[in-house]
N, C-alpha and C. Protein backbone atom coordinates (compact mmCIF):
# COMPACT_ATOMS: atom_id res chain seq x y z
N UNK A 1 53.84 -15.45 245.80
CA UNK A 1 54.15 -14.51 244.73
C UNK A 1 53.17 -14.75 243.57
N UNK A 2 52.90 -13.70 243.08
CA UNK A 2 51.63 -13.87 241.94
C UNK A 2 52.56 -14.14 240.26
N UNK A 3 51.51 -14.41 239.48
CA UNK A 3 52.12 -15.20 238.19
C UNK A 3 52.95 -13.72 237.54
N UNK A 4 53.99 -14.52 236.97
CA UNK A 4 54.94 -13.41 235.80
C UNK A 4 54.92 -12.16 236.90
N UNK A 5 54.88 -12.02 238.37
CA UNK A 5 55.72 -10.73 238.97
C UNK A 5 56.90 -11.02 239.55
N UNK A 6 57.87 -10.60 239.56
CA UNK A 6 59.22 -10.46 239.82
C UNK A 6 59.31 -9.44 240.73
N UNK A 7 60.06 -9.53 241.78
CA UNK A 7 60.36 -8.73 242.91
C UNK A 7 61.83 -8.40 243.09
N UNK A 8 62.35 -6.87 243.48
CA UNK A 8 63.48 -6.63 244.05
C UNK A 8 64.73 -6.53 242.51
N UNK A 9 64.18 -6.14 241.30
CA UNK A 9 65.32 -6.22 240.36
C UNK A 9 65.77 -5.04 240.58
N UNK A 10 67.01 -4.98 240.18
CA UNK A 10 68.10 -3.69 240.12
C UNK A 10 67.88 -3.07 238.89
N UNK A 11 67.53 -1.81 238.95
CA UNK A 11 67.94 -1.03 237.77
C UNK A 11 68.42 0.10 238.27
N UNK A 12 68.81 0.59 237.02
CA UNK A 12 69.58 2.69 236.67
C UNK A 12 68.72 3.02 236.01
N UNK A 13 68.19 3.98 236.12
CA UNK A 13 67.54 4.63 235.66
C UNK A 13 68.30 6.24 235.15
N UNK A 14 68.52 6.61 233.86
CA UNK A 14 69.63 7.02 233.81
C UNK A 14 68.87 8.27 232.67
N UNK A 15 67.93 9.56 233.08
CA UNK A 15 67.90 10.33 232.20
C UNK A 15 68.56 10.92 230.92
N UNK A 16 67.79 11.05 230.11
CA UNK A 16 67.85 11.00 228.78
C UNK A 16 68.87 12.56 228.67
N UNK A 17 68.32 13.72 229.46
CA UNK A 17 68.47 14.97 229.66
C UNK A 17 69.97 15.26 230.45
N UNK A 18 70.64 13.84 230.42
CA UNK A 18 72.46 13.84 231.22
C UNK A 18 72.20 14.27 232.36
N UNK A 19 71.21 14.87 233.12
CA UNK A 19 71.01 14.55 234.49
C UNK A 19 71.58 13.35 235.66
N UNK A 20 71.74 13.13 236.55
CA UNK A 20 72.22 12.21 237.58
C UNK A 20 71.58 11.00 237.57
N UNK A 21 71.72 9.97 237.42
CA UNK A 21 71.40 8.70 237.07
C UNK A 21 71.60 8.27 238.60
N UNK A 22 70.21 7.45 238.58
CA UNK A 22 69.67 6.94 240.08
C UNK A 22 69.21 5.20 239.99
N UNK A 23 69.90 4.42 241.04
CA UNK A 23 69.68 3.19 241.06
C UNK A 23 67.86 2.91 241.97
N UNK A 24 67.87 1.80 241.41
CA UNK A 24 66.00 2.25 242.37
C UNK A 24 66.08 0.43 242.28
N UNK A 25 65.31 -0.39 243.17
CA UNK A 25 64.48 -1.78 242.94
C UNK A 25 63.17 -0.95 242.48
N UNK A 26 62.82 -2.32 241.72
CA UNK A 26 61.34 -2.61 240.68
C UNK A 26 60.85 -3.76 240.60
N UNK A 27 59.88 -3.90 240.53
CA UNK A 27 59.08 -4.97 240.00
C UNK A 27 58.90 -5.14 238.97
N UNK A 28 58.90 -6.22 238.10
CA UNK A 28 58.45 -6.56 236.93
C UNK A 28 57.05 -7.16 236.90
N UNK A 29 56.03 -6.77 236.13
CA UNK A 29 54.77 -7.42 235.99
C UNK A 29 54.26 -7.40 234.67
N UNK A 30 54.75 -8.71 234.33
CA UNK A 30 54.56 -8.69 232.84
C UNK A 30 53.18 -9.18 232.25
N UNK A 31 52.29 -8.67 233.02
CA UNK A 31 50.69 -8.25 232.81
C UNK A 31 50.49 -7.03 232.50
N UNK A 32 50.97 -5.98 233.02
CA UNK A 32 50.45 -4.72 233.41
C UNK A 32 50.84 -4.36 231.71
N UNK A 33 50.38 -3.61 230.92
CA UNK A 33 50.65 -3.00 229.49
C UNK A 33 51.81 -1.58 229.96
N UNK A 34 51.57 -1.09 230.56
CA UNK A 34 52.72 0.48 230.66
C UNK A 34 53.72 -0.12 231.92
N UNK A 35 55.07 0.55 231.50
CA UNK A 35 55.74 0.80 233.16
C UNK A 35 55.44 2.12 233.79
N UNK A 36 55.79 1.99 235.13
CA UNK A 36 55.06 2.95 235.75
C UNK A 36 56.42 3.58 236.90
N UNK A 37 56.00 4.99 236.79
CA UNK A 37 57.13 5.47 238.04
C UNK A 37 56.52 6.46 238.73
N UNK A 38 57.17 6.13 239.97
CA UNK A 38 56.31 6.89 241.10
C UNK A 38 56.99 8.33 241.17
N UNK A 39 56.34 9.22 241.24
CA UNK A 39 55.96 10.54 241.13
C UNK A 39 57.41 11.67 241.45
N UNK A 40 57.47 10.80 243.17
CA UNK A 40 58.64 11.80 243.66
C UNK A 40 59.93 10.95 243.30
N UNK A 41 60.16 10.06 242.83
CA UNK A 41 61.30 9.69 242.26
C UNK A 41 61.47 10.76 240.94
N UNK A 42 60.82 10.47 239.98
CA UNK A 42 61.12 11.98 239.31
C UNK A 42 61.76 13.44 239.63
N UNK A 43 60.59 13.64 240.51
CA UNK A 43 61.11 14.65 241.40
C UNK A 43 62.56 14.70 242.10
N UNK A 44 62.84 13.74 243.05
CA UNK A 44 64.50 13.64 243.12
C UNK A 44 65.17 13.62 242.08
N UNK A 45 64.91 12.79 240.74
CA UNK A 45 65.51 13.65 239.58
C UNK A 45 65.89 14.58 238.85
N UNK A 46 65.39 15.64 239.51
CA UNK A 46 64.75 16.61 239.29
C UNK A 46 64.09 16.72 237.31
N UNK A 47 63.42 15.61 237.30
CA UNK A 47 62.58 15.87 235.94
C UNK A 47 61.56 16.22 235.74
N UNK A 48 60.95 16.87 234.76
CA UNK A 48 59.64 16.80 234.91
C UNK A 48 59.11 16.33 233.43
N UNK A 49 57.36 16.04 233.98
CA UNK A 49 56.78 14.99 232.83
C UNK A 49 55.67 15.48 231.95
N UNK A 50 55.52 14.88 231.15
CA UNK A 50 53.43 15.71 230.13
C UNK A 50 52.39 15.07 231.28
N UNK A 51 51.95 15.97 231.32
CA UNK A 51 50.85 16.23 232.30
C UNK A 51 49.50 14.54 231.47
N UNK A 52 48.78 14.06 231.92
CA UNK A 52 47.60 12.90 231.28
C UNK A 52 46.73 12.03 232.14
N UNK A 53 46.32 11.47 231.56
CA UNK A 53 45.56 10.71 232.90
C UNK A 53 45.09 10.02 232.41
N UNK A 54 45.27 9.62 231.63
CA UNK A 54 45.00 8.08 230.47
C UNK A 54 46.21 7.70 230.50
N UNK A 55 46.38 6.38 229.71
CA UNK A 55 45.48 5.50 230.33
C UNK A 55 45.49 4.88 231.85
N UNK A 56 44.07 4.43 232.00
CA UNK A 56 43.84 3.81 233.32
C UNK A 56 43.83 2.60 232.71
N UNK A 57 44.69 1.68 234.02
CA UNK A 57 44.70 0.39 234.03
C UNK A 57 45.00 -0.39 235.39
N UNK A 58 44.95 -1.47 235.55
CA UNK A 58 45.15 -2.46 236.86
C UNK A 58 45.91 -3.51 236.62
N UNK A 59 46.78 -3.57 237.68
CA UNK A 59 48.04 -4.17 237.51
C UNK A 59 47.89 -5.61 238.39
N UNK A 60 48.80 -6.40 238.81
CA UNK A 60 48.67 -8.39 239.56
C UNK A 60 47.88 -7.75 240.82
N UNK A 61 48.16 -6.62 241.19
CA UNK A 61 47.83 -6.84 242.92
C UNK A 61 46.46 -5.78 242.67
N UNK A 62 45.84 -6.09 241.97
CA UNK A 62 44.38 -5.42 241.94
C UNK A 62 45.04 -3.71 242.09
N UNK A 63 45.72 -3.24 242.01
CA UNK A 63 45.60 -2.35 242.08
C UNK A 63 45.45 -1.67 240.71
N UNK A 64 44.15 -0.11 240.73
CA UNK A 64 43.90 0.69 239.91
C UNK A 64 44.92 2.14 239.67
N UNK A 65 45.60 1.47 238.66
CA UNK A 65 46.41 2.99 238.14
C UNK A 65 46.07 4.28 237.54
N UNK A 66 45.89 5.23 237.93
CA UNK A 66 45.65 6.80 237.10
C UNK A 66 46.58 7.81 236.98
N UNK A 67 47.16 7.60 235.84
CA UNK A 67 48.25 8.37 235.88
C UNK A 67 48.30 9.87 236.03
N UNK A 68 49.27 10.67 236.58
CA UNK A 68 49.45 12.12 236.34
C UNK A 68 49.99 12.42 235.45
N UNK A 69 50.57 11.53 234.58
CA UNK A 69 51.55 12.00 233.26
C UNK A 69 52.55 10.55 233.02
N UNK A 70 53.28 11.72 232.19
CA UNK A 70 54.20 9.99 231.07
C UNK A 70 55.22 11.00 231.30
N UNK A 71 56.44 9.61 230.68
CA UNK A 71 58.12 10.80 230.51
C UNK A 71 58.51 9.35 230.11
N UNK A 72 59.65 9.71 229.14
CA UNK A 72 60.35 8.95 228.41
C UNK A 72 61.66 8.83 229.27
N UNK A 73 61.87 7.89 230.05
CA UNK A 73 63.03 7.14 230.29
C UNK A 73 64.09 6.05 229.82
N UNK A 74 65.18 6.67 230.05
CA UNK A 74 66.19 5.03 229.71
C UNK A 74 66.62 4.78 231.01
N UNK A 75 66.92 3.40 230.88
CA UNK A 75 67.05 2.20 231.97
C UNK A 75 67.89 0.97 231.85
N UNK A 76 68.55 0.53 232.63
CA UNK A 76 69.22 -1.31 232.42
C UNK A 76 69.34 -1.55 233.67
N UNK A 77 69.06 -2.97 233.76
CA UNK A 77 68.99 -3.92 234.84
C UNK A 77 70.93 -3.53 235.57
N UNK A 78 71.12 -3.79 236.59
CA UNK A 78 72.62 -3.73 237.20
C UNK A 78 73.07 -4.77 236.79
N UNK A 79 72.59 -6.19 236.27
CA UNK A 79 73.48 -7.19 235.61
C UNK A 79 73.60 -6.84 234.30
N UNK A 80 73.04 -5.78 233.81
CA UNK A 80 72.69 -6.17 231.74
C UNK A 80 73.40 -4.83 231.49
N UNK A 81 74.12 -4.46 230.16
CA UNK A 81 74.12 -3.44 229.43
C UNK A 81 73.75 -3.13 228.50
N UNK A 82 72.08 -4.23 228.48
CA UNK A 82 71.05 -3.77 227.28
C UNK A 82 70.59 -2.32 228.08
N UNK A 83 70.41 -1.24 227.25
CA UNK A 83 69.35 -0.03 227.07
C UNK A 83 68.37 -0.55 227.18
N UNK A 84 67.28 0.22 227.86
CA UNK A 84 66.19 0.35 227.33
C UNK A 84 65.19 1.45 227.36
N UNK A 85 64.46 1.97 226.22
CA UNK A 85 63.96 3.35 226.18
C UNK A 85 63.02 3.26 226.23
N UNK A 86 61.72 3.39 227.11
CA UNK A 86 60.19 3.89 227.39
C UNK A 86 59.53 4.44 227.69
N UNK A 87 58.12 4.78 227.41
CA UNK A 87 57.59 5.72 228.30
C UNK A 87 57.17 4.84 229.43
N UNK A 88 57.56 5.89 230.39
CA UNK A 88 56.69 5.24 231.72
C UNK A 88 55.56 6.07 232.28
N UNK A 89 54.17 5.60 232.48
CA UNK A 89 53.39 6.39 232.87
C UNK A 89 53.52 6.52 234.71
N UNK A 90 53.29 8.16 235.01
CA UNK A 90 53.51 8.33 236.30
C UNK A 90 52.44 8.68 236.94
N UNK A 91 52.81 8.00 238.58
CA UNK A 91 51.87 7.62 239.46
C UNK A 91 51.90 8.35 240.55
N UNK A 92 51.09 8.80 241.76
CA UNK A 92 51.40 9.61 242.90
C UNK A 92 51.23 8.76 244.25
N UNK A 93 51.46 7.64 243.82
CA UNK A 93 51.10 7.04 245.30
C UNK A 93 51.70 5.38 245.29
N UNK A 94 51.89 4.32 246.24
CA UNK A 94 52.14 3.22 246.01
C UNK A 94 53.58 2.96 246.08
N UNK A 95 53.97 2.05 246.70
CA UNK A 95 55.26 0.88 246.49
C UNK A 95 55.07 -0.55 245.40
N UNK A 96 56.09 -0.67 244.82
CA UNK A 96 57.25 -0.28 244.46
C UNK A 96 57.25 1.17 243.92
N UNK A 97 58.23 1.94 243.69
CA UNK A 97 57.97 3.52 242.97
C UNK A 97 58.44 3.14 241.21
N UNK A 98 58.48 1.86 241.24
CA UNK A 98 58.87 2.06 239.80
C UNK A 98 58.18 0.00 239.55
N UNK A 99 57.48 0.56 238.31
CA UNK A 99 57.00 -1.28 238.14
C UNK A 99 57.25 -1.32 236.60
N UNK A 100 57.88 -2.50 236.20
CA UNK A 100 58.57 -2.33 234.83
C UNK A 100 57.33 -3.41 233.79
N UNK A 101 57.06 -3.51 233.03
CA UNK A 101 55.93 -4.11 232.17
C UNK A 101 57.03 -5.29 231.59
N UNK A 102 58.09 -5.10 231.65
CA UNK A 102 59.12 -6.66 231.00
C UNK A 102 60.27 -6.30 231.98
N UNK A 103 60.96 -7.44 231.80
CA UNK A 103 62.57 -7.41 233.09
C UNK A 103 63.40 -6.56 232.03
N UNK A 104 63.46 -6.14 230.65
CA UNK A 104 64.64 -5.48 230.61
C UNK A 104 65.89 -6.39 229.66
N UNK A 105 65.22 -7.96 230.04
CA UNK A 105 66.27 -8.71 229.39
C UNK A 105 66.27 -9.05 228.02
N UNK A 106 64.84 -8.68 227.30
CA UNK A 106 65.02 -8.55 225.66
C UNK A 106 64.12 -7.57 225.64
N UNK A 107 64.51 -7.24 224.27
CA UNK A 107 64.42 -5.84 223.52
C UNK A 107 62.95 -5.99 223.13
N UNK A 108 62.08 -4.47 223.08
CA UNK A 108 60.67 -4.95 222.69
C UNK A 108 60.74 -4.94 221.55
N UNK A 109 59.45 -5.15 220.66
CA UNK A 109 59.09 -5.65 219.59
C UNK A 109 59.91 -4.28 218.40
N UNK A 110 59.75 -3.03 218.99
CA UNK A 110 59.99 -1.91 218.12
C UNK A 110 61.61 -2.09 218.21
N UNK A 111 61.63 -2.08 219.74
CA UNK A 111 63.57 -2.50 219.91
C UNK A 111 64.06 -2.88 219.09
N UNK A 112 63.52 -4.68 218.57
CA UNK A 112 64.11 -5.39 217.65
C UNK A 112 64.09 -4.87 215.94
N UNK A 113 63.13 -4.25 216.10
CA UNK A 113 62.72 -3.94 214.49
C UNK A 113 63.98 -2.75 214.58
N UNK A 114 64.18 -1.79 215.34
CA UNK A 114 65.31 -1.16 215.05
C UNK A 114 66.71 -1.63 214.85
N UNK A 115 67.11 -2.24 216.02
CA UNK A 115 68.40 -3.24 215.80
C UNK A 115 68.44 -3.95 214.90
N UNK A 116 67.43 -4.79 214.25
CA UNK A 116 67.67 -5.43 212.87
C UNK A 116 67.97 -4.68 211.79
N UNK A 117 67.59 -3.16 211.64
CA UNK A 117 67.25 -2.27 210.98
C UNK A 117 68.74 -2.11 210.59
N UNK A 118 69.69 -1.37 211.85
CA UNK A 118 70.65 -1.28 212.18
C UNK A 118 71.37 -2.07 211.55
N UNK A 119 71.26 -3.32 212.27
CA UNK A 119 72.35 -4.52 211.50
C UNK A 119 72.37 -4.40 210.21
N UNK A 120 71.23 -4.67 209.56
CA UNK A 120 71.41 -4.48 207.92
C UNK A 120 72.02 -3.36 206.99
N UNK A 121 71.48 -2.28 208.06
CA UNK A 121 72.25 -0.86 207.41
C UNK A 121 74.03 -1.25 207.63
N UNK A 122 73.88 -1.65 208.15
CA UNK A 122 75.80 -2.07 209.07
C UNK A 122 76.67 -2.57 207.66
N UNK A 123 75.71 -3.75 207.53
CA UNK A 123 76.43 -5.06 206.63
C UNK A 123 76.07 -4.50 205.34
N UNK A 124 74.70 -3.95 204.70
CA UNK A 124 75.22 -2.61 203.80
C UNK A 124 76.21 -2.28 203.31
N UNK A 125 76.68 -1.50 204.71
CA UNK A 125 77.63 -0.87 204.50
C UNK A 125 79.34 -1.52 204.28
N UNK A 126 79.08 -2.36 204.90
CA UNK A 126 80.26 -3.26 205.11
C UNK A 126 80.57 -3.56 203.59
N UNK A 127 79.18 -4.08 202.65
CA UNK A 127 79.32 -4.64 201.52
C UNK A 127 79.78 -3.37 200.79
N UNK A 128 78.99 -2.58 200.73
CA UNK A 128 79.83 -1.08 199.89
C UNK A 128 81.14 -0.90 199.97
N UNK A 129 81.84 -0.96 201.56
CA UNK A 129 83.14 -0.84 201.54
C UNK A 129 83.77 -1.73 200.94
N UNK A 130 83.50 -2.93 200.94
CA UNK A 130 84.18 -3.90 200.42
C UNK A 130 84.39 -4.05 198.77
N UNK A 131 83.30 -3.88 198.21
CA UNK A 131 82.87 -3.77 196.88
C UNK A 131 83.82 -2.39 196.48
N UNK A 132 83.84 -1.28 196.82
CA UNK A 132 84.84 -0.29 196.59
C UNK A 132 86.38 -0.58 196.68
N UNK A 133 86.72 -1.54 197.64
CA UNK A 133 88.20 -1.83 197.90
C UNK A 133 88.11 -2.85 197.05
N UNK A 134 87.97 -3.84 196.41
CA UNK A 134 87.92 -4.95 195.35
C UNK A 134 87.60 -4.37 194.31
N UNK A 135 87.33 -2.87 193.85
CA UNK A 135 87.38 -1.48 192.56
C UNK A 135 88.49 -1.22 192.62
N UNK A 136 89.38 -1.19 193.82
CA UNK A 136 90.16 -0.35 193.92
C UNK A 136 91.22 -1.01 193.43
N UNK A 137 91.64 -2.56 194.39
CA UNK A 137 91.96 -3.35 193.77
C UNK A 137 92.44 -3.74 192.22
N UNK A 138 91.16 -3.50 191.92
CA UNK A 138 91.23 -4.30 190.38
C UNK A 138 91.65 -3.26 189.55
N UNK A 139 91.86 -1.82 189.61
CA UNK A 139 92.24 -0.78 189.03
C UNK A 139 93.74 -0.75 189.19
N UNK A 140 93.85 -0.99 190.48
CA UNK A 140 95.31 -1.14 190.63
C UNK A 140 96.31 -2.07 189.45
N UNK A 141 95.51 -3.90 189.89
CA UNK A 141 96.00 -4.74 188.91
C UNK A 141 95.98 -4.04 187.35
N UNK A 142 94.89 -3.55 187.00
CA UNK A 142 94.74 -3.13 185.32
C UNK A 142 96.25 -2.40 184.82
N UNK A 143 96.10 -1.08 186.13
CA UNK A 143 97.41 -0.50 186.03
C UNK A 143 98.83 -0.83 185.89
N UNK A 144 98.80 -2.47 186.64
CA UNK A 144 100.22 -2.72 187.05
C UNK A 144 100.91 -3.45 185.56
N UNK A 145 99.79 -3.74 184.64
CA UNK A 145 99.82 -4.56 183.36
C UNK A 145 100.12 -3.67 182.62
C-alpha cells in the first residue's frame, strides 16, 4: 500500500439537491489536492455538474487526472456524523469512482474557521440572553422594594 492512501472507506454521499443518497467505497489519498468522482456515479444520481477541465493533476498511483467538470457534494464516512461539503472534481474513467483528498475525520481548514465562527456567534448569544434575564431580574428586585 502506498504512503497516506487508505483503501475501502465507507461513505454516503448524500446530494445537496434532496435527491437519493448513495453509499459508494473510496479511497483516501491525502496527496492528491481535489476529491474526485467518477462520472457515471453522478449519473446514477441523476446529477449533473459545471462542465472544466482544470485543474490537471496526478494522484499516489501515477495516475493523470483531467477533469470533465466539478459539483459540490456532501458526504460522511458510515462510522462519523461529521458533514462534509466539497467540490469534487469529475472524472470519466478509473477505479475507485470516488477518491477523497482527506478521510472525512476532521473538518478542513475553512470547516473549522466556520464552526469556530459558529461557536462564538452561539456563546454571543448565550451571553445576550443571559445579560437580558439578570435585566430582567434586577428590575424585578427594584420593583419588589
Amino acid at each position: 500500500m502506498q504512503k497516506d492512501v487508505l483503501h475501502g472507506v465507507n461513505i454516503t454521499i448524500f446530494p445537496k439537491n434532496g435527491k437519493r443518497s448513495m453509499e459508494v467505497r473510496a479511497d483516501v489519498d491525502m496527496n492528491i489536492p481535489y476529491s474526485i468522482v467518477q462520472k457515471s456515479l453522478l449519473e446514477n444520481l441523476g446529477l449533473q455538474y459545471e462542465s472544466c477541465q482544470e485543474p490537471k493533476f496526478t494522484d499516489n498511483k501515477s495516475r493523470t487526472h483531467i477533469p470533465v467538470g466539478h459539483v459540490n457534494l456532501q458526504w460522511h464516512k458510515a462510522s462519523s456524523l461529521l458533514e462534509n461539503t466539497e467540490t469534487f472534481y469529475v472524472v470519466d474513467f478509473g477505479n475507485p469512482i470516488v477518491e477523497l483528498k482527506h478521510g472525512g475525520d476532521q473538518a478542513t481548514d475553512h470547516e473549522q474557521q466556520e464552526s469556530q465562527a459558529q461557536k462564538k456567534a452561539k456563546v454571543e448569544k448565550e451571553r445576550a440572553e443571559e445579560k437580558k434575564r439578570q435585566e430582567e431580574r434586577d428590575r424585578e428586585k427594584q420593583q419588589g422594594k
